[in-house]
Protein backbone atom coordinates (compact mmCIF):
# COMPACT_ATOMS: atom_id res chain seq x y z
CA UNK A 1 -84.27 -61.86 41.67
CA UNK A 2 -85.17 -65.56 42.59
CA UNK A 3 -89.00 -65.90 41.87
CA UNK A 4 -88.59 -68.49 44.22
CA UNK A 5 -86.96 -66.64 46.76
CA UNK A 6 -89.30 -63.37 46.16
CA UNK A 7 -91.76 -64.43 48.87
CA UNK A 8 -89.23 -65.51 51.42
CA UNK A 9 -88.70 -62.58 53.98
CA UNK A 10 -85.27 -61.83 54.82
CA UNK A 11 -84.34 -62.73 58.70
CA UNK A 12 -84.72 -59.26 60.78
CA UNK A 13 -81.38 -58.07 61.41
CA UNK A 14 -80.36 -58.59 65.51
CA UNK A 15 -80.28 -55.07 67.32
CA UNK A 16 -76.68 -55.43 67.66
CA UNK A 17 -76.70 -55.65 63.69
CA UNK A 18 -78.93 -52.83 63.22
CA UNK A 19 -76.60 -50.21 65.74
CA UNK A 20 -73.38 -51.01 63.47
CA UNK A 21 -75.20 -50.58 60.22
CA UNK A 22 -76.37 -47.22 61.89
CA UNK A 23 -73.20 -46.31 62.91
CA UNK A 24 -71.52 -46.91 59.99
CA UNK A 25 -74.17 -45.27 57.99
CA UNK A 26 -73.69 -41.66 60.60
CA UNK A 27 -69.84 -42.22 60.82
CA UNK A 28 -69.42 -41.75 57.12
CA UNK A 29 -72.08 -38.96 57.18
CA UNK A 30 -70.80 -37.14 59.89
CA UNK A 31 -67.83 -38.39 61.74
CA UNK A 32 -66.76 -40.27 64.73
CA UNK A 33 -66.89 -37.31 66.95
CA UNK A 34 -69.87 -35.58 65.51
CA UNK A 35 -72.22 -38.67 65.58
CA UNK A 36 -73.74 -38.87 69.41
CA UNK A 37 -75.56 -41.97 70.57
CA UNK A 38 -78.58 -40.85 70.57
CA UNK A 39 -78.65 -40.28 66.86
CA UNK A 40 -77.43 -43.92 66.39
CA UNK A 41 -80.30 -45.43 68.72
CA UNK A 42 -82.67 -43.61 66.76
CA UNK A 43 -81.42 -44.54 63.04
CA UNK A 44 -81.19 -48.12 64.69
CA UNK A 45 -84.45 -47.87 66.05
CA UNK A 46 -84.00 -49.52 69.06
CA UNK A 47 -84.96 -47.50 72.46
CA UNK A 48 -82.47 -45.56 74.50
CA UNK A 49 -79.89 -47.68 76.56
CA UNK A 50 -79.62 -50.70 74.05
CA UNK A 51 -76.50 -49.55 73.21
CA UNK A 52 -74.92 -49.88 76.21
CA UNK A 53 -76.35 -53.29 76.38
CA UNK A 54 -73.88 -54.71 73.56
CA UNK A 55 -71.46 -52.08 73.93
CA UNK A 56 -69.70 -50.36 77.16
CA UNK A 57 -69.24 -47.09 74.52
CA UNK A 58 -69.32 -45.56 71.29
CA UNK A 59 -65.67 -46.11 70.96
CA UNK A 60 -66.55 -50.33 71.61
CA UNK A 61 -69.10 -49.47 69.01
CA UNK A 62 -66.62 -48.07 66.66
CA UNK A 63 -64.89 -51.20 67.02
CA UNK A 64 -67.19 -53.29 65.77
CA UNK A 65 -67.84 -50.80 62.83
CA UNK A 66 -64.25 -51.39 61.90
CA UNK A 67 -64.44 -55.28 62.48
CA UNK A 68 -67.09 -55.46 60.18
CA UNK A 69 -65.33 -53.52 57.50
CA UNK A 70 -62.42 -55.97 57.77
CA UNK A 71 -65.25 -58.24 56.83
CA UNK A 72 -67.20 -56.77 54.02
CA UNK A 73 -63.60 -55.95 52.18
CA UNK A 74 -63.54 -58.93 50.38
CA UNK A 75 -67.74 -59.65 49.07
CA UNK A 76 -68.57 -55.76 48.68
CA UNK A 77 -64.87 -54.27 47.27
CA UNK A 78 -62.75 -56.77 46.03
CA UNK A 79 -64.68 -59.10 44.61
CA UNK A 80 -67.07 -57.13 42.23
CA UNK A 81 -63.81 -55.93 40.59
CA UNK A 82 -62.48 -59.05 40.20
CA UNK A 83 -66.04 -60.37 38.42
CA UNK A 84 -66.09 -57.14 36.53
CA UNK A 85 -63.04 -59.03 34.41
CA UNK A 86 -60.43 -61.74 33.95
CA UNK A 87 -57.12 -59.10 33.39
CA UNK A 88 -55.06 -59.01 36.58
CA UNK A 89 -54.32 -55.03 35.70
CA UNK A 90 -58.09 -53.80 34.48
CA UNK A 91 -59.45 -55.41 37.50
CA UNK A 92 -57.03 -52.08 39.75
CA UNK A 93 -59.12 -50.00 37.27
CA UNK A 94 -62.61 -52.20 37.82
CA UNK A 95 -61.87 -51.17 41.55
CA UNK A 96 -60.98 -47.90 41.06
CA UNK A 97 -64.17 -47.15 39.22
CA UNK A 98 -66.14 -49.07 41.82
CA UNK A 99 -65.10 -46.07 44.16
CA UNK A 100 -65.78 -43.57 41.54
CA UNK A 101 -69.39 -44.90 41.57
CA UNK A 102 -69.63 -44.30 45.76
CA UNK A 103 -68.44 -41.12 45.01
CA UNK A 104 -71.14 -40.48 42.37
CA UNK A 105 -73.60 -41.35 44.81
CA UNK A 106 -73.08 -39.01 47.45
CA UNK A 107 -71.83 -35.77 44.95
CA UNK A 108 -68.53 -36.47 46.28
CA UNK A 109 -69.29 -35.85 50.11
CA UNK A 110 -68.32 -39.05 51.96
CA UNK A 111 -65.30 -40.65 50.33
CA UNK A 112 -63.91 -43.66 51.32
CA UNK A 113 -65.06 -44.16 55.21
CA UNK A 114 -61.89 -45.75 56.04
CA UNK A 115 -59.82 -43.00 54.91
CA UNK A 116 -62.16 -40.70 57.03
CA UNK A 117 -61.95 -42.31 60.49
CA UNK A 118 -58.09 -42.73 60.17
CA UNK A 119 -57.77 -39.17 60.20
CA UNK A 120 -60.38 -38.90 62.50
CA UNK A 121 -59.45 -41.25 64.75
CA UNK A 122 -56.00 -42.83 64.87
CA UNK A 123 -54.51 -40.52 67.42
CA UNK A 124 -56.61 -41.23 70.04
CA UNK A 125 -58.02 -45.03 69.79
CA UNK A 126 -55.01 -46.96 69.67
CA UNK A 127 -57.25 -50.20 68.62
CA UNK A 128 -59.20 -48.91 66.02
CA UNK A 129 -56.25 -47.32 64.61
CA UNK A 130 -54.70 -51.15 64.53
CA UNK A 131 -58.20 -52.20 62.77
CA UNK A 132 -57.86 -49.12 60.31
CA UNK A 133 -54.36 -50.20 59.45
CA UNK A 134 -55.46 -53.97 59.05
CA UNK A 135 -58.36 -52.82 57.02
CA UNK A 136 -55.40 -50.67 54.77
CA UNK A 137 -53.21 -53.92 54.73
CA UNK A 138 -55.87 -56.17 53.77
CA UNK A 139 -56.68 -54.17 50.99
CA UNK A 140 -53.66 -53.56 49.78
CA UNK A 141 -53.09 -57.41 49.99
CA UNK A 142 -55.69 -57.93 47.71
CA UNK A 143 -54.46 -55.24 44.75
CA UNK A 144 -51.32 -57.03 44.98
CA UNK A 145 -52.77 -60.54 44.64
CA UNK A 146 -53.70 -59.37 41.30
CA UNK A 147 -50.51 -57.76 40.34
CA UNK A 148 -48.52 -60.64 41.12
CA UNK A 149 -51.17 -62.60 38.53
CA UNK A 150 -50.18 -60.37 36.16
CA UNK A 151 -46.63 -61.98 35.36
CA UNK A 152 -44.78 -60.55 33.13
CA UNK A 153 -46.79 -57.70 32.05
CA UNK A 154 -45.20 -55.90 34.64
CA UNK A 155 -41.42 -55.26 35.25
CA UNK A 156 -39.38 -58.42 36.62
CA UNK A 157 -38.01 -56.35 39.20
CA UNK A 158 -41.20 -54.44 41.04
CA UNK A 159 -41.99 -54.21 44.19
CA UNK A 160 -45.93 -55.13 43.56
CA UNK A 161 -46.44 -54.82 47.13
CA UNK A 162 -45.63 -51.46 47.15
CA UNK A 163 -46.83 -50.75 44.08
CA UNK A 164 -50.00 -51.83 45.70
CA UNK A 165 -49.80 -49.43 48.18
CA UNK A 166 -49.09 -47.00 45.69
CA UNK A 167 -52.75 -47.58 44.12
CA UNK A 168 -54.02 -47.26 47.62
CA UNK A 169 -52.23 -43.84 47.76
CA UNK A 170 -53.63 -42.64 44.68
CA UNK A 171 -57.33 -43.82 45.61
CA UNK A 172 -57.56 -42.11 49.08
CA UNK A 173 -55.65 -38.78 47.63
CA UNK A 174 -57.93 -39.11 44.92
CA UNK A 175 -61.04 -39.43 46.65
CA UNK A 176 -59.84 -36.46 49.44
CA UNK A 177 -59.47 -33.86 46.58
CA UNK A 178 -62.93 -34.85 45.06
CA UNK A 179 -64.80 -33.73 48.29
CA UNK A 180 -62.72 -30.94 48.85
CA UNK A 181 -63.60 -29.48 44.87
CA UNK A 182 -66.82 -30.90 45.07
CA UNK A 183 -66.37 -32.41 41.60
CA UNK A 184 -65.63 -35.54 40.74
CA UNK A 185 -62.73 -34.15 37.80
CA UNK A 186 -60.63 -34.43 40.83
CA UNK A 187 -60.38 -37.73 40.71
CA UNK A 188 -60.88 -38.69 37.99
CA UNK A 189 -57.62 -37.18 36.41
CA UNK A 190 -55.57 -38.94 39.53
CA UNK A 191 -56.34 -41.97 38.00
CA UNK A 192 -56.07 -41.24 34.82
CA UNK A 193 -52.64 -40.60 35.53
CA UNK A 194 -52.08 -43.80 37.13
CA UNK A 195 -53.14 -45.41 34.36
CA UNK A 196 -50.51 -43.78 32.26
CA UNK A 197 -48.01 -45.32 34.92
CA UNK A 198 -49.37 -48.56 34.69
CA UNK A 199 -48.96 -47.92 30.65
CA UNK A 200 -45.02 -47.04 31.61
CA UNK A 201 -44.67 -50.17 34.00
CA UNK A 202 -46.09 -52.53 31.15
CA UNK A 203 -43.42 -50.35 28.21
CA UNK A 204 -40.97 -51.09 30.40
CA UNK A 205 -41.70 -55.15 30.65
CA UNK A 206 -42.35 -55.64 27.01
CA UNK A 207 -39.08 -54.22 26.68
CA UNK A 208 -37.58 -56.90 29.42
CA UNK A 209 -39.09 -59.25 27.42
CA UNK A 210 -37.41 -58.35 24.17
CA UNK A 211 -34.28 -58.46 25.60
């Protein structure tokens, strides 16, 4: 920490703010459906009916949730891999371990929260299914970004889009099994085999190369 920053207070959080962090906190915890507003207001703190004042429901709410998730993708989950280390592949693996970590945290009971609310969710809020899906696109996006930086390493002819999408694939079937065993073996040995494909891909380029 700043020494000089130590005895600055942070700003309070608005009570807008404060009802999407505890949504997002409950919707992880317990679901969409299973969260009620009045378990929101009171992890908020704010007094019953302020929720209503910034949203018209808990599906507006949800919303926002989402929105903000589009927004954190970048500063909380892509960009800690990509400080974690220069190589375009190891930073997949840097991100792949950051989940591991969440997972570690909670003895494998939440998962990834997008994951959760598109099963929860996407066939019955036709928006936040759209905000799921851009969440999903955005992150794939990223993981590709880095594949494409990794040149020749990988085959001339991949697809690194959908090899992106692939990783995604393996993360949120990884992550499912986890909390189903309770253990976090699960997932582990998913990505241990896609490292062994990623160990393929790269054979398979240094042997372009040779050629």
């Amino acid at each position: 920490m700043d020494p000089k920053k130590a005895d600055i207070p942070e700003e309070p959080k608005s009570t807008r703010d404060r009802l999407i962090d505890a949504a997002m906190r409950l919707f992880v915890e317990n679901g969409f459906e299973a969260t009620g507003v009045s378990a929101i207001l009171q992890s908020a703190g704010v007094r019953s009916g302020s929720l209503y004042y910034f949203f018209k429901s808990k599906e507006e709410l949800l919303i926002a949730v989402l929105e903000r998730y589009v927004d954190l993708l970048r500063p909380v989950i892509l960009e800690p891999a990509e400080a974690a280390t220069d190589d375009a592949v190891e930073r997949v693996f840097a991100l792949l371990t950051r989940y591991r970590s969440f997972l570690e945290e909670t003895g494998c009971r939440h998962g990834c929260p997008i994951g959760n609310l598109a099963l929860e969710i996407s066939d019955h809020h036709d928006t936040a299914r759209s905000l799921v899906l851009k969440n999903f696109d955005n992150w794939c996006a990223g993981v590709e970004k880095w594949l494409q930086d990794a040149g020749d390493r990988l085959p001339r002819d991949l697809d690194r889009g959908e090899l992106a999408r692939f990783v995604l694939t393996v993360m949120e079937g990884a992550q499912m099994q986890a909390k189903a065993e309770k253990r976090i073996e699960a997932y582990d040995k998913s990505v241990a085999q896609l490292r062994s494909y990623f160990s393929c891909l790269e054979q398979i380029a240094r042997t372009e190369t040779k050629s």
